[in-house]
C-alpha atoms as a PDB file:
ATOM      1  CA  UNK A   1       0.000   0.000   0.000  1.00  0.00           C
ATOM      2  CA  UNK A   2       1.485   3.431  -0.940  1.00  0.00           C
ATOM      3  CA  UNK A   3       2.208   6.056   2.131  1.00  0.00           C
ATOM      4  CA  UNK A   4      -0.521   8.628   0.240  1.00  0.00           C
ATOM      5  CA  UNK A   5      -3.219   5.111   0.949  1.00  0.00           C
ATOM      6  CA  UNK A   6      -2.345   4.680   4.176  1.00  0.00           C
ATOM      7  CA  UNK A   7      -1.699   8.207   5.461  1.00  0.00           C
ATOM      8  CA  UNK A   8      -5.349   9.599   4.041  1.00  0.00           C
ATOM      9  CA  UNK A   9      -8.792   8.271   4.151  1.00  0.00           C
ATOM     10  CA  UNK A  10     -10.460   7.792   0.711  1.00  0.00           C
ATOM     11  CA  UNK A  11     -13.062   7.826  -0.933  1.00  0.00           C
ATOM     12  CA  UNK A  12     -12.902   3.952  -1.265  1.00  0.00           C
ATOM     13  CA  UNK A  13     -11.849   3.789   2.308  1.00  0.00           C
ATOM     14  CA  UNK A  14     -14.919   5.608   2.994  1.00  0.00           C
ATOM     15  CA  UNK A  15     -17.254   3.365   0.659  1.00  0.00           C
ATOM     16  CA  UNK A  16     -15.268   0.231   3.056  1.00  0.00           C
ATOM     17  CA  UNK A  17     -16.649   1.720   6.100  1.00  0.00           C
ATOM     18  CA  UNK A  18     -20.138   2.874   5.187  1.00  0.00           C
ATOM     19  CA  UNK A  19     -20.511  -0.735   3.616  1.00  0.00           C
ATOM     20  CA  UNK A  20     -19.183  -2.673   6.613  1.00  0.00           C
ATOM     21  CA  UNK A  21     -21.284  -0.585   9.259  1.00  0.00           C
ATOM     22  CA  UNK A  22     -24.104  -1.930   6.673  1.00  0.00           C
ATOM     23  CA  UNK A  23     -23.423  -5.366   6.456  1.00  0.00           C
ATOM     24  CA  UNK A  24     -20.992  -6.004   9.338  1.00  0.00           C
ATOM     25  CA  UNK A  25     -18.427  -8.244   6.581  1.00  0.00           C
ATOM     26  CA  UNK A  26     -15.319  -6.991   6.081  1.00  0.00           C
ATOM     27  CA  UNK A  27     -14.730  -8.764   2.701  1.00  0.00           C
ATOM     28  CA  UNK A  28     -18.493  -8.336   1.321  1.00  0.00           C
ATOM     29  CA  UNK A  29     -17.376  -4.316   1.809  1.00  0.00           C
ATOM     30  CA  UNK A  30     -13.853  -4.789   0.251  1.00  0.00           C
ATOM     31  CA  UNK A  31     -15.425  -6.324  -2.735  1.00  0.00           C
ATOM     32  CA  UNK A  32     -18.033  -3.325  -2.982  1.00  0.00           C
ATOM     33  CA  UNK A  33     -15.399  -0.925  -2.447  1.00  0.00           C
ATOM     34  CA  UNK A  34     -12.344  -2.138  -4.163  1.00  0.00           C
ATOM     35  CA  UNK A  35     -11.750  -4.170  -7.544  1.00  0.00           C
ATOM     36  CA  UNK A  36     -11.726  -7.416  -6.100  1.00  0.00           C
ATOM     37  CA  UNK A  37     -12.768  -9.511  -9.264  1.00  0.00           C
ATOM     38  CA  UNK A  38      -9.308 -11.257  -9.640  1.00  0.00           C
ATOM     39  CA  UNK A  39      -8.728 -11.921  -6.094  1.00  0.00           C
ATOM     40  CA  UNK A  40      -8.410 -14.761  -4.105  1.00  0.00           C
ATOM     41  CA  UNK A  41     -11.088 -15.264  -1.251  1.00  0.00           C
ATOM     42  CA  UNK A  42      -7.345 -15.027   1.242  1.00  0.00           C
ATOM     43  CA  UNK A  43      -7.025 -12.101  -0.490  1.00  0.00           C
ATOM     44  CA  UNK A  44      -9.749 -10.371   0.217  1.00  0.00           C
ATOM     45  CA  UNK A  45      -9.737 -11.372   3.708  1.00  0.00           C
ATOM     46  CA  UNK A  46      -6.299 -10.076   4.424  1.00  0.00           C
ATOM     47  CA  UNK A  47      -6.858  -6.928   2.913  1.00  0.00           C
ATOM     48  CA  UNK A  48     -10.376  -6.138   3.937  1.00  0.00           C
ATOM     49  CA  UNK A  49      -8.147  -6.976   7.970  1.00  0.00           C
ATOM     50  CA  UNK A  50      -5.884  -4.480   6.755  1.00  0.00           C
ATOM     51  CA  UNK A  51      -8.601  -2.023   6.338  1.00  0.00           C
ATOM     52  CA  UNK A  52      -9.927  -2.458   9.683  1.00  0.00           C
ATOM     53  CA  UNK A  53      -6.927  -1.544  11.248  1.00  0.00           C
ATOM     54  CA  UNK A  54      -6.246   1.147   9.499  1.00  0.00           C
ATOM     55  CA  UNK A  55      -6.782   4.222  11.842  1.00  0.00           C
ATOM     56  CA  UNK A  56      -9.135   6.103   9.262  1.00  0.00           C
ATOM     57  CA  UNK A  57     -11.707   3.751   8.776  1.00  0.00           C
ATOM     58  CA  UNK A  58     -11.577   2.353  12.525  1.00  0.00           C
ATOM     59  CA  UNK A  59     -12.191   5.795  13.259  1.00  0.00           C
ATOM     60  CA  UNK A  60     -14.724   6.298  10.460  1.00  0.00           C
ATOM     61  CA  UNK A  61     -16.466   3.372  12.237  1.00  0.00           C
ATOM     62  CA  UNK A  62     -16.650   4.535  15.471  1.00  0.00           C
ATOM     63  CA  UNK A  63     -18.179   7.811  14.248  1.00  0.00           C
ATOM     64  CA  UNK A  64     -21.011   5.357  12.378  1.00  0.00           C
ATOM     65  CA  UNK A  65     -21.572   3.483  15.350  1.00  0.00           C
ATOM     66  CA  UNK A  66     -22.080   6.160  17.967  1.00  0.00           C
ATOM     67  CA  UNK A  67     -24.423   7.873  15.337  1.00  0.00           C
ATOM     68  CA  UNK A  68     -26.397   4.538  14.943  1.00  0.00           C
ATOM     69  CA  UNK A  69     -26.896   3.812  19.086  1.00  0.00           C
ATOM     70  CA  UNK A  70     -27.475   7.411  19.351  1.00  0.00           C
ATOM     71  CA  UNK A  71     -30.303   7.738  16.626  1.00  0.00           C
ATOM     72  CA  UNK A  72     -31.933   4.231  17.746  1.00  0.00           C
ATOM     73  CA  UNK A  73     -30.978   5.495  21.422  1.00  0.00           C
ATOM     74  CA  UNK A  74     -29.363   2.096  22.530  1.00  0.00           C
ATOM     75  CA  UNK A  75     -27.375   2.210  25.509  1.00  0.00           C
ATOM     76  CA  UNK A  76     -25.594  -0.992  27.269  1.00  0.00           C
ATOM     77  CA  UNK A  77     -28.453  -1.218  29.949  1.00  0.00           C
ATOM     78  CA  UNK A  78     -30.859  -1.905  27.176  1.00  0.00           C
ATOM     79  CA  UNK A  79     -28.628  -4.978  25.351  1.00  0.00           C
ATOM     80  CA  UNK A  80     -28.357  -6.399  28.431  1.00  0.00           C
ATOM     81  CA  UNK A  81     -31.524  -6.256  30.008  1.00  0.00           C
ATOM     82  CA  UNK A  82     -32.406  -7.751  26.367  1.00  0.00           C
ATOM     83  CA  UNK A  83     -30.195 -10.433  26.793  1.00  0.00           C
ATOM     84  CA  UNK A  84     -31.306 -11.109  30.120  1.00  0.00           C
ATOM     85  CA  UNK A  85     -34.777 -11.688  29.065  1.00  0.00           C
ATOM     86  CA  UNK A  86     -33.726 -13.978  26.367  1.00  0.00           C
ATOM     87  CA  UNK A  87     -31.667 -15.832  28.927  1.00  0.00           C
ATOM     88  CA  UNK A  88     -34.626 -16.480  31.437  1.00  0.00           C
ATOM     89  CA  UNK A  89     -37.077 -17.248  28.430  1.00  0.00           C
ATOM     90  CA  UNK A  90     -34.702 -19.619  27.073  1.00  0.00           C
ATOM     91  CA  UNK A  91     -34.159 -21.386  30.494  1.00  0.00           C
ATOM     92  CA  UNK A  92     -38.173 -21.285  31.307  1.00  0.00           C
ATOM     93  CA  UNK A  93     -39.225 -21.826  27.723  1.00  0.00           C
ATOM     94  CA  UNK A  94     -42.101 -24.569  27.694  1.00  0.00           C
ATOM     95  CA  UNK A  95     -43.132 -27.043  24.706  1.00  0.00           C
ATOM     96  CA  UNK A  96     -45.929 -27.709  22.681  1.00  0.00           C
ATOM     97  CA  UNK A  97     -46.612 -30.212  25.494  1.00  0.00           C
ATOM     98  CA  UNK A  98     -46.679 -28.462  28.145  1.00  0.00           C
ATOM     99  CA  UNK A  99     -43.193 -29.928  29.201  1.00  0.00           C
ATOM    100  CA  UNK A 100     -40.409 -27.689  30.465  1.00  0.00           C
ATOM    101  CA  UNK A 101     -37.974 -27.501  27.663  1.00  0.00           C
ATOM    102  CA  UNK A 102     -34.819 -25.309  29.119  1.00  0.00           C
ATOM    103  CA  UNK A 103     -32.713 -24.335  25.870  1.00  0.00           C
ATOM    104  CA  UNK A 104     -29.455 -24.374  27.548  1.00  0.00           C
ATOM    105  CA  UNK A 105     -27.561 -23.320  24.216  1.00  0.00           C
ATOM    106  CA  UNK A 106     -29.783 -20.340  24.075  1.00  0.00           C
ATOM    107  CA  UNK A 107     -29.375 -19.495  27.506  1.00  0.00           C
ATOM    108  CA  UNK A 108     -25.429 -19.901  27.203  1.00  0.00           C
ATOM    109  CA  UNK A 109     -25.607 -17.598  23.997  1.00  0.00           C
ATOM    110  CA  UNK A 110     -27.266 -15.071  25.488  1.00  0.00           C
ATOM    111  CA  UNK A 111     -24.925 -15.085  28.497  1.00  0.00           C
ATOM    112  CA  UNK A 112     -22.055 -15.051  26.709  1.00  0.00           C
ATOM    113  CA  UNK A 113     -23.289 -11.618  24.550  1.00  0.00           C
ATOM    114  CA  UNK A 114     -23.195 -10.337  27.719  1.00  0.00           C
ATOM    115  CA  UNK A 115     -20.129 -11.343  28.800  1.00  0.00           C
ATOM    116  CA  UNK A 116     -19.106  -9.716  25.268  1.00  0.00           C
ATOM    117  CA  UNK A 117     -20.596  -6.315  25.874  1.00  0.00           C
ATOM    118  CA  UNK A 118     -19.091  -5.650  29.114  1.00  0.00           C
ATOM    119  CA  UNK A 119     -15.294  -7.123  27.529  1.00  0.00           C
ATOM    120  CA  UNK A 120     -15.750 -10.176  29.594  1.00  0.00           C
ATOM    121  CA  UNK A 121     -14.555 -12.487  26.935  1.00  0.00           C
ATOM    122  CA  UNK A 122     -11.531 -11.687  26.990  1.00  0.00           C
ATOM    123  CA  UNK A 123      -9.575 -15.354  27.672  1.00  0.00           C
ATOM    124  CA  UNK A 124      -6.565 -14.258  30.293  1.00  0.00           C
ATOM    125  CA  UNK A 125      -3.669 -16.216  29.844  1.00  0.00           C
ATOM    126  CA  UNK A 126      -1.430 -16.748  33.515  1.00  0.00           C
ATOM    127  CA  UNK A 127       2.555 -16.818  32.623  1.00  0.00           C
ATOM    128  CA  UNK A 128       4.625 -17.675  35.255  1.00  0.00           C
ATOM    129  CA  UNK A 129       8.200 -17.899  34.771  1.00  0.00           C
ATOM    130  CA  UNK A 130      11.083 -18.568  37.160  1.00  0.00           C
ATOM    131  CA  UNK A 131      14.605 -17.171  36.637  1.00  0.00           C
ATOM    132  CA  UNK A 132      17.659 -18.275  37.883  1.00  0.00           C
ATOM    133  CA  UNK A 133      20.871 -16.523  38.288  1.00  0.00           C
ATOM    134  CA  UNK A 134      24.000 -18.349  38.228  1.00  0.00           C
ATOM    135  CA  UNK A 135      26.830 -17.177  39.666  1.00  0.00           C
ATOM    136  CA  UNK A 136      30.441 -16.539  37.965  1.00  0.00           C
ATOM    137  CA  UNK A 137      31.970 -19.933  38.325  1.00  0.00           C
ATOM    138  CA  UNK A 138      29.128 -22.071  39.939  1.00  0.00           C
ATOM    139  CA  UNK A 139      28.662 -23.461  35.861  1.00  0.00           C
ATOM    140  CA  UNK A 140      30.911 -23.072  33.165  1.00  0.00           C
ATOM    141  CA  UNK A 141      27.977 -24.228  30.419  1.00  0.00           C
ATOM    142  CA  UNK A 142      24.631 -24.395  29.858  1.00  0.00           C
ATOM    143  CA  UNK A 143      24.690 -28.064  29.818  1.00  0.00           C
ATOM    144  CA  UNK A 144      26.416 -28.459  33.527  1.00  0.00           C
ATOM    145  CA  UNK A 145      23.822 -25.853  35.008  1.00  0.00           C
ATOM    146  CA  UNK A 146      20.990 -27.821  33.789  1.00  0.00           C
ATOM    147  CA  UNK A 147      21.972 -31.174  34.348  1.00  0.00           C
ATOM    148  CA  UNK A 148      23.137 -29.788  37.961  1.00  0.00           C
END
């Protein structure tokens, strides 16, 4: 990608973001916004990533997303008050015969878009490591500390 690409935001940049916020695909908006026709599916996918992070159209999407929970006036309290509701439905929900039929994958789903809007998801990975300090003389090699 040239500097002038990268260091501006474009008019197909801009096509890439309004597309995206529309459809929520990243390579269904590449192909609208860029020729695309002789491009692999990888491709595509890379480059549509590359978009993403580019601070222009992140930027550009953050400005289409505020506007859209700000015109449909959706705050986080609402999603998850929603979700909660689907959770308890899905956990009460009754069949056609009158036989409790908890949907636990529903329930689990909803729970989990929860967990997603208040950055919950996020797996945390523990690293220990020890370190060892060997003194001048104590092992002349690698091999004699670690066998020590």
């Amino acid at each position: 990608m040239s500097s002038k690409a990268a260091g501006s935001f474009t008019p197909k940049k801009e096509a890439f973001a309004m597309k995206h916020h529309e459809c929520g695909c990243a390579s269904e908006a590449y192909r609208f916004a860029y020729n695309a026709e002789k491009m692999s599916a990888a491709t595509i996918q890379r480059k549509a990533s590359e978009l993403l992070k580019d601070g222009y159209v992140a930027a550009r999407l953050d400005e289409l997303r505020a506007a859209t929970r700000e015109k449909h006036q959706i705050t986080v309290d609402d999603l998850l008050a929603e979700l909660e509701e689907a959770r308890i439905a899905a956990l009460t929900a009754v069949g056609a015969t009158g036989n409790p039929t908890p949907q636990a994958s529903a329930a689990v789903s909803a729970t989990m878009g929860k967990a997603r809007l208040l950055g919950l998801d996020k797996q945390i990975i523990e690293q220990k490591t020890t370190s060892y300090v060997v003194a001048p003389g104590e092992a002349s090699s690698l091999e004699e500390w670690a066998n020590a």
